[in-house]
PDB file of N, CA and C in Angstrom:
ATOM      1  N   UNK A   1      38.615  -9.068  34.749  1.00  0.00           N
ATOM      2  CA  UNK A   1      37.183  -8.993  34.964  1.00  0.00           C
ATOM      3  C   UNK A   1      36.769 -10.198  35.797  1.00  0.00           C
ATOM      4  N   UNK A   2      36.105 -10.069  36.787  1.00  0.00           N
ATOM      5  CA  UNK A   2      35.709 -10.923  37.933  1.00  0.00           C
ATOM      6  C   UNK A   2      34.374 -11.671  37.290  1.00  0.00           C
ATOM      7  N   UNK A   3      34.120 -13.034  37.798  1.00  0.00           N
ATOM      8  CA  UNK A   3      32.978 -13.557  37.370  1.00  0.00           C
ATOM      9  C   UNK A   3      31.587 -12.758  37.935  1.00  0.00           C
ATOM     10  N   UNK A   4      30.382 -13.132  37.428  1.00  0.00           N
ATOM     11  CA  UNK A   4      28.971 -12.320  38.242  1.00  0.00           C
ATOM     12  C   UNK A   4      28.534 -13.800  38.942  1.00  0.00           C
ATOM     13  N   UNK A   5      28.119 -13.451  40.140  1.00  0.00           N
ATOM     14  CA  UNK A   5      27.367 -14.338  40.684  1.00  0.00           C
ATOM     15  C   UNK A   5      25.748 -14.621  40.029  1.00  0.00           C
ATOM     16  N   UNK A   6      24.891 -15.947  39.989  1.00  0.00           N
ATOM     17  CA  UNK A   6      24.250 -15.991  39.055  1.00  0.00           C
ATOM     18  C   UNK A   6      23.362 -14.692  39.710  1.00  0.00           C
ATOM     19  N   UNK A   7      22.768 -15.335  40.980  1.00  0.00           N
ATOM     20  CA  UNK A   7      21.820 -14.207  41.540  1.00  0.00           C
ATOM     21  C   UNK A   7      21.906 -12.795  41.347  1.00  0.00           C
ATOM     22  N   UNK A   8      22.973 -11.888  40.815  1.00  0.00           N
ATOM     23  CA  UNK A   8      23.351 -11.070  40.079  1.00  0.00           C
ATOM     24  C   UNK A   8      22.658 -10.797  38.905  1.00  0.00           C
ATOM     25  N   UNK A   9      22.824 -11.381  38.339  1.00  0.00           N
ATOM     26  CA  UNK A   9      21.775 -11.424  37.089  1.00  0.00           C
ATOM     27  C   UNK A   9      20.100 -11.751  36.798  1.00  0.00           C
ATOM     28  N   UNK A  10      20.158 -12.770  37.974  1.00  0.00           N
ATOM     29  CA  UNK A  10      18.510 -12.867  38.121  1.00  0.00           C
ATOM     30  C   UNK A  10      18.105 -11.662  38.867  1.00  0.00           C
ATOM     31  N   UNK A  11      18.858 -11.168  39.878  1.00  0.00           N
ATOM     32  CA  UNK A  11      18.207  -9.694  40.021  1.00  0.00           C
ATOM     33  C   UNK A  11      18.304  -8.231  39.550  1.00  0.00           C
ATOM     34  N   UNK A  12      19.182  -8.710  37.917  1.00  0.00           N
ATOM     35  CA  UNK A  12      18.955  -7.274  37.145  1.00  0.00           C
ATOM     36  C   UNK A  12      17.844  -7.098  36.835  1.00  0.00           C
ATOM     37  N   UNK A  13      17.485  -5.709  36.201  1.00  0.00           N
ATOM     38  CA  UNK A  13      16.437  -5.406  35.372  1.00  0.00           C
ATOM     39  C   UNK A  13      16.398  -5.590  33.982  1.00  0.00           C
ATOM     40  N   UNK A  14      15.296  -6.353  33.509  1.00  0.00           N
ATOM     41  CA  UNK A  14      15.636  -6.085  31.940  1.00  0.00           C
ATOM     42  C   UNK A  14      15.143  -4.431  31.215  1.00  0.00           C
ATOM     43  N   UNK A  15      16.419  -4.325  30.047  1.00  0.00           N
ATOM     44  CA  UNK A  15      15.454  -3.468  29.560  1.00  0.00           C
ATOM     45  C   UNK A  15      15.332  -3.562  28.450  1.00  0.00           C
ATOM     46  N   UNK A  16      14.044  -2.557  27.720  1.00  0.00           N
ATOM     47  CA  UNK A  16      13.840  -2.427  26.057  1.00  0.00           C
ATOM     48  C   UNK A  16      14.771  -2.067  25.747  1.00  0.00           C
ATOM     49  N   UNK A  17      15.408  -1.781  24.197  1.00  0.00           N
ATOM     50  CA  UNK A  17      16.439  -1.076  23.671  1.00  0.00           C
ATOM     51  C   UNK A  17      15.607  -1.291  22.187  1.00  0.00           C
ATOM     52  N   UNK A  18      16.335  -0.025  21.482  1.00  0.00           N
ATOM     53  CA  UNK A  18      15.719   0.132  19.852  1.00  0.00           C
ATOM     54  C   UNK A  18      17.520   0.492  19.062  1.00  0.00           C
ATOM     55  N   UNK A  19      17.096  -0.407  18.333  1.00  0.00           N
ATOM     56  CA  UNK A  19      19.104  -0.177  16.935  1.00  0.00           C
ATOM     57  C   UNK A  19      18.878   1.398  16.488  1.00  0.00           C
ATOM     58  N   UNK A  20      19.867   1.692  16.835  1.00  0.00           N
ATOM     59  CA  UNK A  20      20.436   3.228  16.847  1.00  0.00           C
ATOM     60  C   UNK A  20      21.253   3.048  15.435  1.00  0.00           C
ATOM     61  N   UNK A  21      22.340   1.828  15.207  1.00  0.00           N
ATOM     62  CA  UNK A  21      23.230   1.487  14.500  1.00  0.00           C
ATOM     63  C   UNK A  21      24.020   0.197  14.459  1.00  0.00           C
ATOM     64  N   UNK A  22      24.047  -0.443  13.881  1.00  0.00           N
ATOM     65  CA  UNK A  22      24.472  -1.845  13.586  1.00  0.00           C
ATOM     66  C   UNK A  22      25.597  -2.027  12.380  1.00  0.00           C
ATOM     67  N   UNK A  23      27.055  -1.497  12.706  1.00  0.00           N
ATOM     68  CA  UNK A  23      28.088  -1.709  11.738  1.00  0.00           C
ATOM     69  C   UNK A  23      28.705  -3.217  11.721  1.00  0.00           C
ATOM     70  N   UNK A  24      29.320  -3.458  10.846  1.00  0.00           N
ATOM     71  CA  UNK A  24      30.203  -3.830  10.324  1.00  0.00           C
ATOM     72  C   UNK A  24      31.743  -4.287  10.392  1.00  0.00           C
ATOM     73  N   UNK A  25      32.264  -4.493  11.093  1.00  0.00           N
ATOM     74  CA  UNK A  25      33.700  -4.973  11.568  1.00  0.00           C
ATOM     75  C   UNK A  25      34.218  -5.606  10.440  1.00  0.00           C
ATOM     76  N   UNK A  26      35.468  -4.931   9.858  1.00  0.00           N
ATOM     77  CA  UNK A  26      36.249  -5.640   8.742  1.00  0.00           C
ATOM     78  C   UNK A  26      37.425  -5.927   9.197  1.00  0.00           C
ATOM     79  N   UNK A  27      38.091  -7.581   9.080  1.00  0.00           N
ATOM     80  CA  UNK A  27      39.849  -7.825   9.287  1.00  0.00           C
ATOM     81  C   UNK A  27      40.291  -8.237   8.177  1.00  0.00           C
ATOM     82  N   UNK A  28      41.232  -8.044   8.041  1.00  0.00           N
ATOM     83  CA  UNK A  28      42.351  -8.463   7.012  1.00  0.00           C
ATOM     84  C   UNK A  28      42.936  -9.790   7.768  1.00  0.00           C
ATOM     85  N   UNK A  29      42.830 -10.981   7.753  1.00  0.00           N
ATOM     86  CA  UNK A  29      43.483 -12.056   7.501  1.00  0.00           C
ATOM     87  C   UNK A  29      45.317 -11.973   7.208  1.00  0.00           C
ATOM     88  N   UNK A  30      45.929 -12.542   7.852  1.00  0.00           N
ATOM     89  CA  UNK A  30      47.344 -13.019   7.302  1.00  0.00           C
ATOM     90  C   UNK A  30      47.109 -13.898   5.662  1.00  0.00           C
ATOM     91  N   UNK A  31      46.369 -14.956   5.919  1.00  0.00           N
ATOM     92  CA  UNK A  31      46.003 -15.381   4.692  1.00  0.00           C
ATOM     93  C   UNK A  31      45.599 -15.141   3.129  1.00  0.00           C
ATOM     94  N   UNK A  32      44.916 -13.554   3.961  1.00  0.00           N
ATOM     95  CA  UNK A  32      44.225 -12.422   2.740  1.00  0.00           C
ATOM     96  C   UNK A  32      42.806 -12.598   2.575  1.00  0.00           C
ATOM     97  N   UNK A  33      42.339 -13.443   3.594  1.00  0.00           N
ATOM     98  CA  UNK A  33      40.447 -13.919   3.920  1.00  0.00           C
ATOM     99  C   UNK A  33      40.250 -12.238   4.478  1.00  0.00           C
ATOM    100  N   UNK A  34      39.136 -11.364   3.941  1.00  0.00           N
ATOM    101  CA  UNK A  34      38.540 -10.465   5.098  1.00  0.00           C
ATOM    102  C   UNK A  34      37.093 -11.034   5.904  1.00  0.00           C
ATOM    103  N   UNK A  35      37.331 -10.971   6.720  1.00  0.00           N
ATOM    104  CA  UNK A  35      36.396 -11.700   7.704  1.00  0.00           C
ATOM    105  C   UNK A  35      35.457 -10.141   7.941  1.00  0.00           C
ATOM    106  N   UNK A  36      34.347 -10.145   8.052  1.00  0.00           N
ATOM    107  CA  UNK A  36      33.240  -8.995   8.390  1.00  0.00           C
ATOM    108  C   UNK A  36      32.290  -9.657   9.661  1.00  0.00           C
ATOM    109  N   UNK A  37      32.493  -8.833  10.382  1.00  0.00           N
ATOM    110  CA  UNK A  37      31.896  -9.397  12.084  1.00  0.00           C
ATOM    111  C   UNK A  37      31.035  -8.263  12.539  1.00  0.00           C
ATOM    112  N   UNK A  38      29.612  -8.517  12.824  1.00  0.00           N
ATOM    113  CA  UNK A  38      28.560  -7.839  13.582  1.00  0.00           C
ATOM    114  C   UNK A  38      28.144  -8.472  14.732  1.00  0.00           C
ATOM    115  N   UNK A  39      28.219  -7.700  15.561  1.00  0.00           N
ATOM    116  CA  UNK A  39      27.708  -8.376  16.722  1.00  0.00           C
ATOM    117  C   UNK A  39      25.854  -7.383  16.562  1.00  0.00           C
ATOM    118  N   UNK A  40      25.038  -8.710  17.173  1.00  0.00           N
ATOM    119  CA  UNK A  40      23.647  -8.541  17.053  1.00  0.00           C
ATOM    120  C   UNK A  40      23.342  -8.072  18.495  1.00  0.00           C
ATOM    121  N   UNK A  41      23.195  -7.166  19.292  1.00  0.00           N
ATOM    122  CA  UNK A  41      22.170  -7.565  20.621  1.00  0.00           C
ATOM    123  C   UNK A  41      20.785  -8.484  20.796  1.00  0.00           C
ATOM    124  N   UNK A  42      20.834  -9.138  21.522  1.00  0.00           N
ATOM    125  CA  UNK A  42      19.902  -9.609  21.629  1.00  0.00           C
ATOM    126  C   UNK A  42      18.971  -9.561  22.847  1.00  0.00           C
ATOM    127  N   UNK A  43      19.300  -8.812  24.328  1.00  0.00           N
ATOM    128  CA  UNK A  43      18.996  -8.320  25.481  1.00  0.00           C
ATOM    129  C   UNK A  43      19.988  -7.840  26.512  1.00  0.00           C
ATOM    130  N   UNK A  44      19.179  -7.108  27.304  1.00  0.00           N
ATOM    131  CA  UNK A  44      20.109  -5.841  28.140  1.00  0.00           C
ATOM    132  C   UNK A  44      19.531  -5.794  29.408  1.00  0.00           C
ATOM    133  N   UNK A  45      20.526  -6.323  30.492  1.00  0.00           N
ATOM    134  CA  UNK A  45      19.707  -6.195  31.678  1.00  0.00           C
ATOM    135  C   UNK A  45      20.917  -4.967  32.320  1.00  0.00           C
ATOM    136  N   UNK A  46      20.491  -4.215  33.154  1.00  0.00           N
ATOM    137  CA  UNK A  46      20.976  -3.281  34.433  1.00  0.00           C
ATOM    138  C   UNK A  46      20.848  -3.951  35.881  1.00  0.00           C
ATOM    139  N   UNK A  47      22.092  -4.742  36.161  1.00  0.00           N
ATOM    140  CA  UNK A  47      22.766  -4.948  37.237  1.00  0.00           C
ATOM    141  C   UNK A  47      22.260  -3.998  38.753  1.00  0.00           C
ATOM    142  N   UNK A  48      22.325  -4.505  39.659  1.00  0.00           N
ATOM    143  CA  UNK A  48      22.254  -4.306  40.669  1.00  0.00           C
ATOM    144  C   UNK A  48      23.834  -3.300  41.341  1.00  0.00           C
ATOM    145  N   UNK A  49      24.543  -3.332  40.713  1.00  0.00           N
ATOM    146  CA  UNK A  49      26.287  -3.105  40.964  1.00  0.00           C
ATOM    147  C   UNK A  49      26.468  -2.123  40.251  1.00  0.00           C
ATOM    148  N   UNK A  50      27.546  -2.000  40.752  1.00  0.00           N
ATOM    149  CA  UNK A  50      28.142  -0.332  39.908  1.00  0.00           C
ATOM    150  C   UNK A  50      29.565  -0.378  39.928  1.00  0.00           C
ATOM    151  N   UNK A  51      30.514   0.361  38.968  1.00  0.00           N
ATOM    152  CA  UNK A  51      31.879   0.166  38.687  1.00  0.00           C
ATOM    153  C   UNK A  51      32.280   1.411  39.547  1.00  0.00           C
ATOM    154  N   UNK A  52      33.463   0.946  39.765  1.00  0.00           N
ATOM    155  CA  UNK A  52      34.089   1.611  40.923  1.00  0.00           C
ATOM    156  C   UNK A  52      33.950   3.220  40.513  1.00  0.00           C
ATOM    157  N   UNK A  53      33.658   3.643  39.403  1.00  0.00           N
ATOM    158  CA  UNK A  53      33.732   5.002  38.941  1.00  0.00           C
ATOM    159  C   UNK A  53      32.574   5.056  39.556  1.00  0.00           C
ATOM    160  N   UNK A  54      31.319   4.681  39.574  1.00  0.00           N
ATOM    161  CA  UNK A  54      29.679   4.950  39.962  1.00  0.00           C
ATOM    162  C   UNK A  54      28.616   5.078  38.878  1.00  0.00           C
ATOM    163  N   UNK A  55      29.743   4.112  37.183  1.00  0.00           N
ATOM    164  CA  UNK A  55      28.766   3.919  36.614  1.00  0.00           C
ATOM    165  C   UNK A  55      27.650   2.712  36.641  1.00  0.00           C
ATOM    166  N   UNK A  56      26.702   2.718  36.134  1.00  0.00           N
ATOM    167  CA  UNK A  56      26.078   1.157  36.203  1.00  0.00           C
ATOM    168  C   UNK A  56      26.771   0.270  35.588  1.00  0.00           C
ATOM    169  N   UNK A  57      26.322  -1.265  35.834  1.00  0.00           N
ATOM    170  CA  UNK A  57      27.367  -2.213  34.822  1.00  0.00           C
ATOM    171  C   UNK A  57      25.701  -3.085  34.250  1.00  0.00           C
ATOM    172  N   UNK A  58      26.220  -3.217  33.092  1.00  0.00           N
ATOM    173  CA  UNK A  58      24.887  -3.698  32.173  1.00  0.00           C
ATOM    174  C   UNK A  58      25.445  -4.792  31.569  1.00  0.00           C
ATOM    175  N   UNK A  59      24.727  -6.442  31.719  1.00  0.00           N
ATOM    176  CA  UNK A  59      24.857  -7.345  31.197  1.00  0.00           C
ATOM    177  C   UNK A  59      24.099  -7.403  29.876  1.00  0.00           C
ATOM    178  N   UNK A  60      24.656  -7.932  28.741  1.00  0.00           N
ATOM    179  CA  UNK A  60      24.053  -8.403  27.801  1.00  0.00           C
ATOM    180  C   UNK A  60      24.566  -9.370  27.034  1.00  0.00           C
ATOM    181  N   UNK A  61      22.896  -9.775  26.309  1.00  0.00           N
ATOM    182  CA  UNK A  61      23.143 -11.591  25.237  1.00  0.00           C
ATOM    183  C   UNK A  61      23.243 -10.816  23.826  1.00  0.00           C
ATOM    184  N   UNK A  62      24.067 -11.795  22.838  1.00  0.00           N
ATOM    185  CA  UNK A  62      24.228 -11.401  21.725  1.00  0.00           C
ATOM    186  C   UNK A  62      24.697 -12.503  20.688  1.00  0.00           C
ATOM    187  N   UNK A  63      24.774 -11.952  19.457  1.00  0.00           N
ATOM    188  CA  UNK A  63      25.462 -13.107  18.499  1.00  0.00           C
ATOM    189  C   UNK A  63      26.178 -12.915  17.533  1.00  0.00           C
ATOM    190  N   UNK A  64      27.106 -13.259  17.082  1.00  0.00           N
ATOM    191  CA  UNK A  64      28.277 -12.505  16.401  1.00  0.00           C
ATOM    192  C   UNK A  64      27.620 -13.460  15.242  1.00  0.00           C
ATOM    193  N   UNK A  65      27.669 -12.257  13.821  1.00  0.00           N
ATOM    194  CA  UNK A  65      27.568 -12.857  13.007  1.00  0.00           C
ATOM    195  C   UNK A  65      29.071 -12.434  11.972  1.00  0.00           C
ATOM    196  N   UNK A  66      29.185 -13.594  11.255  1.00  0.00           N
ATOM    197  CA  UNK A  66      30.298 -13.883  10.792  1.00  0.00           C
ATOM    198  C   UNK A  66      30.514 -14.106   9.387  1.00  0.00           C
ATOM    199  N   UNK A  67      31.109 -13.256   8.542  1.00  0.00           N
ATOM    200  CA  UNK A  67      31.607 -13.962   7.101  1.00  0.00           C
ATOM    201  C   UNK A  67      32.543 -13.374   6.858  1.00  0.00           C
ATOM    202  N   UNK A  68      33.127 -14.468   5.320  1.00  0.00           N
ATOM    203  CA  UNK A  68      34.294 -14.069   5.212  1.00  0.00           C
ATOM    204  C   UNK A  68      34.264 -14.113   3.427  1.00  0.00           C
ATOM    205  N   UNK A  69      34.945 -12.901   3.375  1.00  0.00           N
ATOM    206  CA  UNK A  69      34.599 -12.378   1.779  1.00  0.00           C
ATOM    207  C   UNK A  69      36.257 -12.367   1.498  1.00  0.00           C
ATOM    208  N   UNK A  70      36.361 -11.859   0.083  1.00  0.00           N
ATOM    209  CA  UNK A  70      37.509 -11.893  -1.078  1.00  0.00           C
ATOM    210  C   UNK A  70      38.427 -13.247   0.014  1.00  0.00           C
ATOM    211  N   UNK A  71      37.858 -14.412  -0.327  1.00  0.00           N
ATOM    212  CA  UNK A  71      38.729 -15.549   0.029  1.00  0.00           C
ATOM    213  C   UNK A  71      39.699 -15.883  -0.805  1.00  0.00           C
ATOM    214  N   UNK A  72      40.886 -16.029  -1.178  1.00  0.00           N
ATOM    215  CA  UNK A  72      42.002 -16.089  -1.887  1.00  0.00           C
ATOM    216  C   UNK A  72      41.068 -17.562  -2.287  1.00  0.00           C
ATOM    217  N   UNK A  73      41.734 -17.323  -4.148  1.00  0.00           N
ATOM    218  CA  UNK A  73      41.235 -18.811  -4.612  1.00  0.00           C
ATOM    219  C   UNK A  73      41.429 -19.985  -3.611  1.00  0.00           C
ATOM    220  N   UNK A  74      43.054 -19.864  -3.601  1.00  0.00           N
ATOM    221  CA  UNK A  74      43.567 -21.287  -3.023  1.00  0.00           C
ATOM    222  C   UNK A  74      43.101 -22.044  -1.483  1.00  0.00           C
ATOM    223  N   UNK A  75      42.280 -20.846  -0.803  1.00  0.00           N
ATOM    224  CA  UNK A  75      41.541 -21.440   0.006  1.00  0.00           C
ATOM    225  C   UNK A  75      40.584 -21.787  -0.341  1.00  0.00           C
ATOM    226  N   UNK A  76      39.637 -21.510  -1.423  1.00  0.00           N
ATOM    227  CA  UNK A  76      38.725 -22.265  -1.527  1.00  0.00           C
ATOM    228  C   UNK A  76      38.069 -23.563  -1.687  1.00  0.00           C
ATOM    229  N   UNK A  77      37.168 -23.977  -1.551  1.00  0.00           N
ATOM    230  CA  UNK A  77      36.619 -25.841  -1.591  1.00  0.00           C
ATOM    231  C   UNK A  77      36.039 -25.559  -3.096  1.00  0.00           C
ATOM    232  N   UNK A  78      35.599 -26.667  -3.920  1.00  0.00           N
ATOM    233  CA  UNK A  78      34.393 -26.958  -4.977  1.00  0.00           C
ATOM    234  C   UNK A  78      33.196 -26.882  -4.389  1.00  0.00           C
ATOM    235  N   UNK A  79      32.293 -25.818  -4.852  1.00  0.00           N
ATOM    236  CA  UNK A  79      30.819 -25.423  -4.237  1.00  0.00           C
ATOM    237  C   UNK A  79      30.196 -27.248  -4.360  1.00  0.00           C
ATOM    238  N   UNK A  80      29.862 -27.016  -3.450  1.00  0.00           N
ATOM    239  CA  UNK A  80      28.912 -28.673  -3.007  1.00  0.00           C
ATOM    240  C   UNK A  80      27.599 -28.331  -3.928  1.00  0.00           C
ATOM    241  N   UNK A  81      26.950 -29.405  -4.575  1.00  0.00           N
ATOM    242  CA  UNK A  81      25.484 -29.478  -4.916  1.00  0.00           C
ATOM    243  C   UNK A  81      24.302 -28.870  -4.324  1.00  0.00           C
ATOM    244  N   UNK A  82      23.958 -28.060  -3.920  1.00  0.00           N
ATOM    245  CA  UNK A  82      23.052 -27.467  -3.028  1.00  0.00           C
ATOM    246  C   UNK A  82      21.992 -28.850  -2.874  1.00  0.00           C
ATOM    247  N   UNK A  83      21.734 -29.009  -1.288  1.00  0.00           N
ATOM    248  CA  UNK A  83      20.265 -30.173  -1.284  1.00  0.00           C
ATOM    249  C   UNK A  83      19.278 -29.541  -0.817  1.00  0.00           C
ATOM    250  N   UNK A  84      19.080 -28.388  -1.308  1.00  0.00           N
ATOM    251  CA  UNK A  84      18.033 -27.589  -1.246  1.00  0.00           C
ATOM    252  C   UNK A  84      17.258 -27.675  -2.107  1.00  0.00           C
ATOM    253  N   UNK A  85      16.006 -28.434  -2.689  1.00  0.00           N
ATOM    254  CA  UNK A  85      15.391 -28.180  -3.894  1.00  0.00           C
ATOM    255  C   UNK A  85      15.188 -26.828  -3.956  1.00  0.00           C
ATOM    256  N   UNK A  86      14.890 -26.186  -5.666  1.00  0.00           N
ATOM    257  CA  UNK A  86      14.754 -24.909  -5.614  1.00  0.00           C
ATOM    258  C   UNK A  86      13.195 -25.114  -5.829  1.00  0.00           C
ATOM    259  N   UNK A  87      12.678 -23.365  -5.240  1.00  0.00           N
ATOM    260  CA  UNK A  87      11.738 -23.027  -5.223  1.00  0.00           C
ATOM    261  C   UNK A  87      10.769 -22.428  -6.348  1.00  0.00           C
TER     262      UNK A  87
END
């Protein structure tokens, strides 16, 4: 995949978009950690360019959100003191 020139992007279009569906990504760890990964959209522009087939090519920002569940004891730390007063 080739880099975009910036001007490329300053002359896409942005567009609206509405969540259709937002899953879930589960891995299994070597360790035995399952890690669960969503990626969020966060904007969608339509490029000026097109892929050699003659589809459009659409840039977008996003943010992977990340945790990691059934952590084998032995990885675990001692839960820290929360310095959150409670509410």
């Amino acid at each position: 995949m080739s880099k975009l020139p910036l001007e490329a992007l300053a002359e896409g279009i942005d567009l609206d978009f509405e969540e259709m569906e937002e899953h879930w990504n589960s891995y299994r760890l070597s360790d035995g950690t399952t890690l669960k990964v969503r990626l969020i959209l966060r904007g969608v522009k339509r490029l000026k360019g097109f892929e050699p087939d003659g589809m459009p090519i659409y840039a977008i920002t996003s943010i992977n959100v990340v945790r990691a569940v059934d952590v084998p004891e032995g990885l675990r730390a001692r839960p820290k003191k929360s310095e959150i007063p409670p509410v």
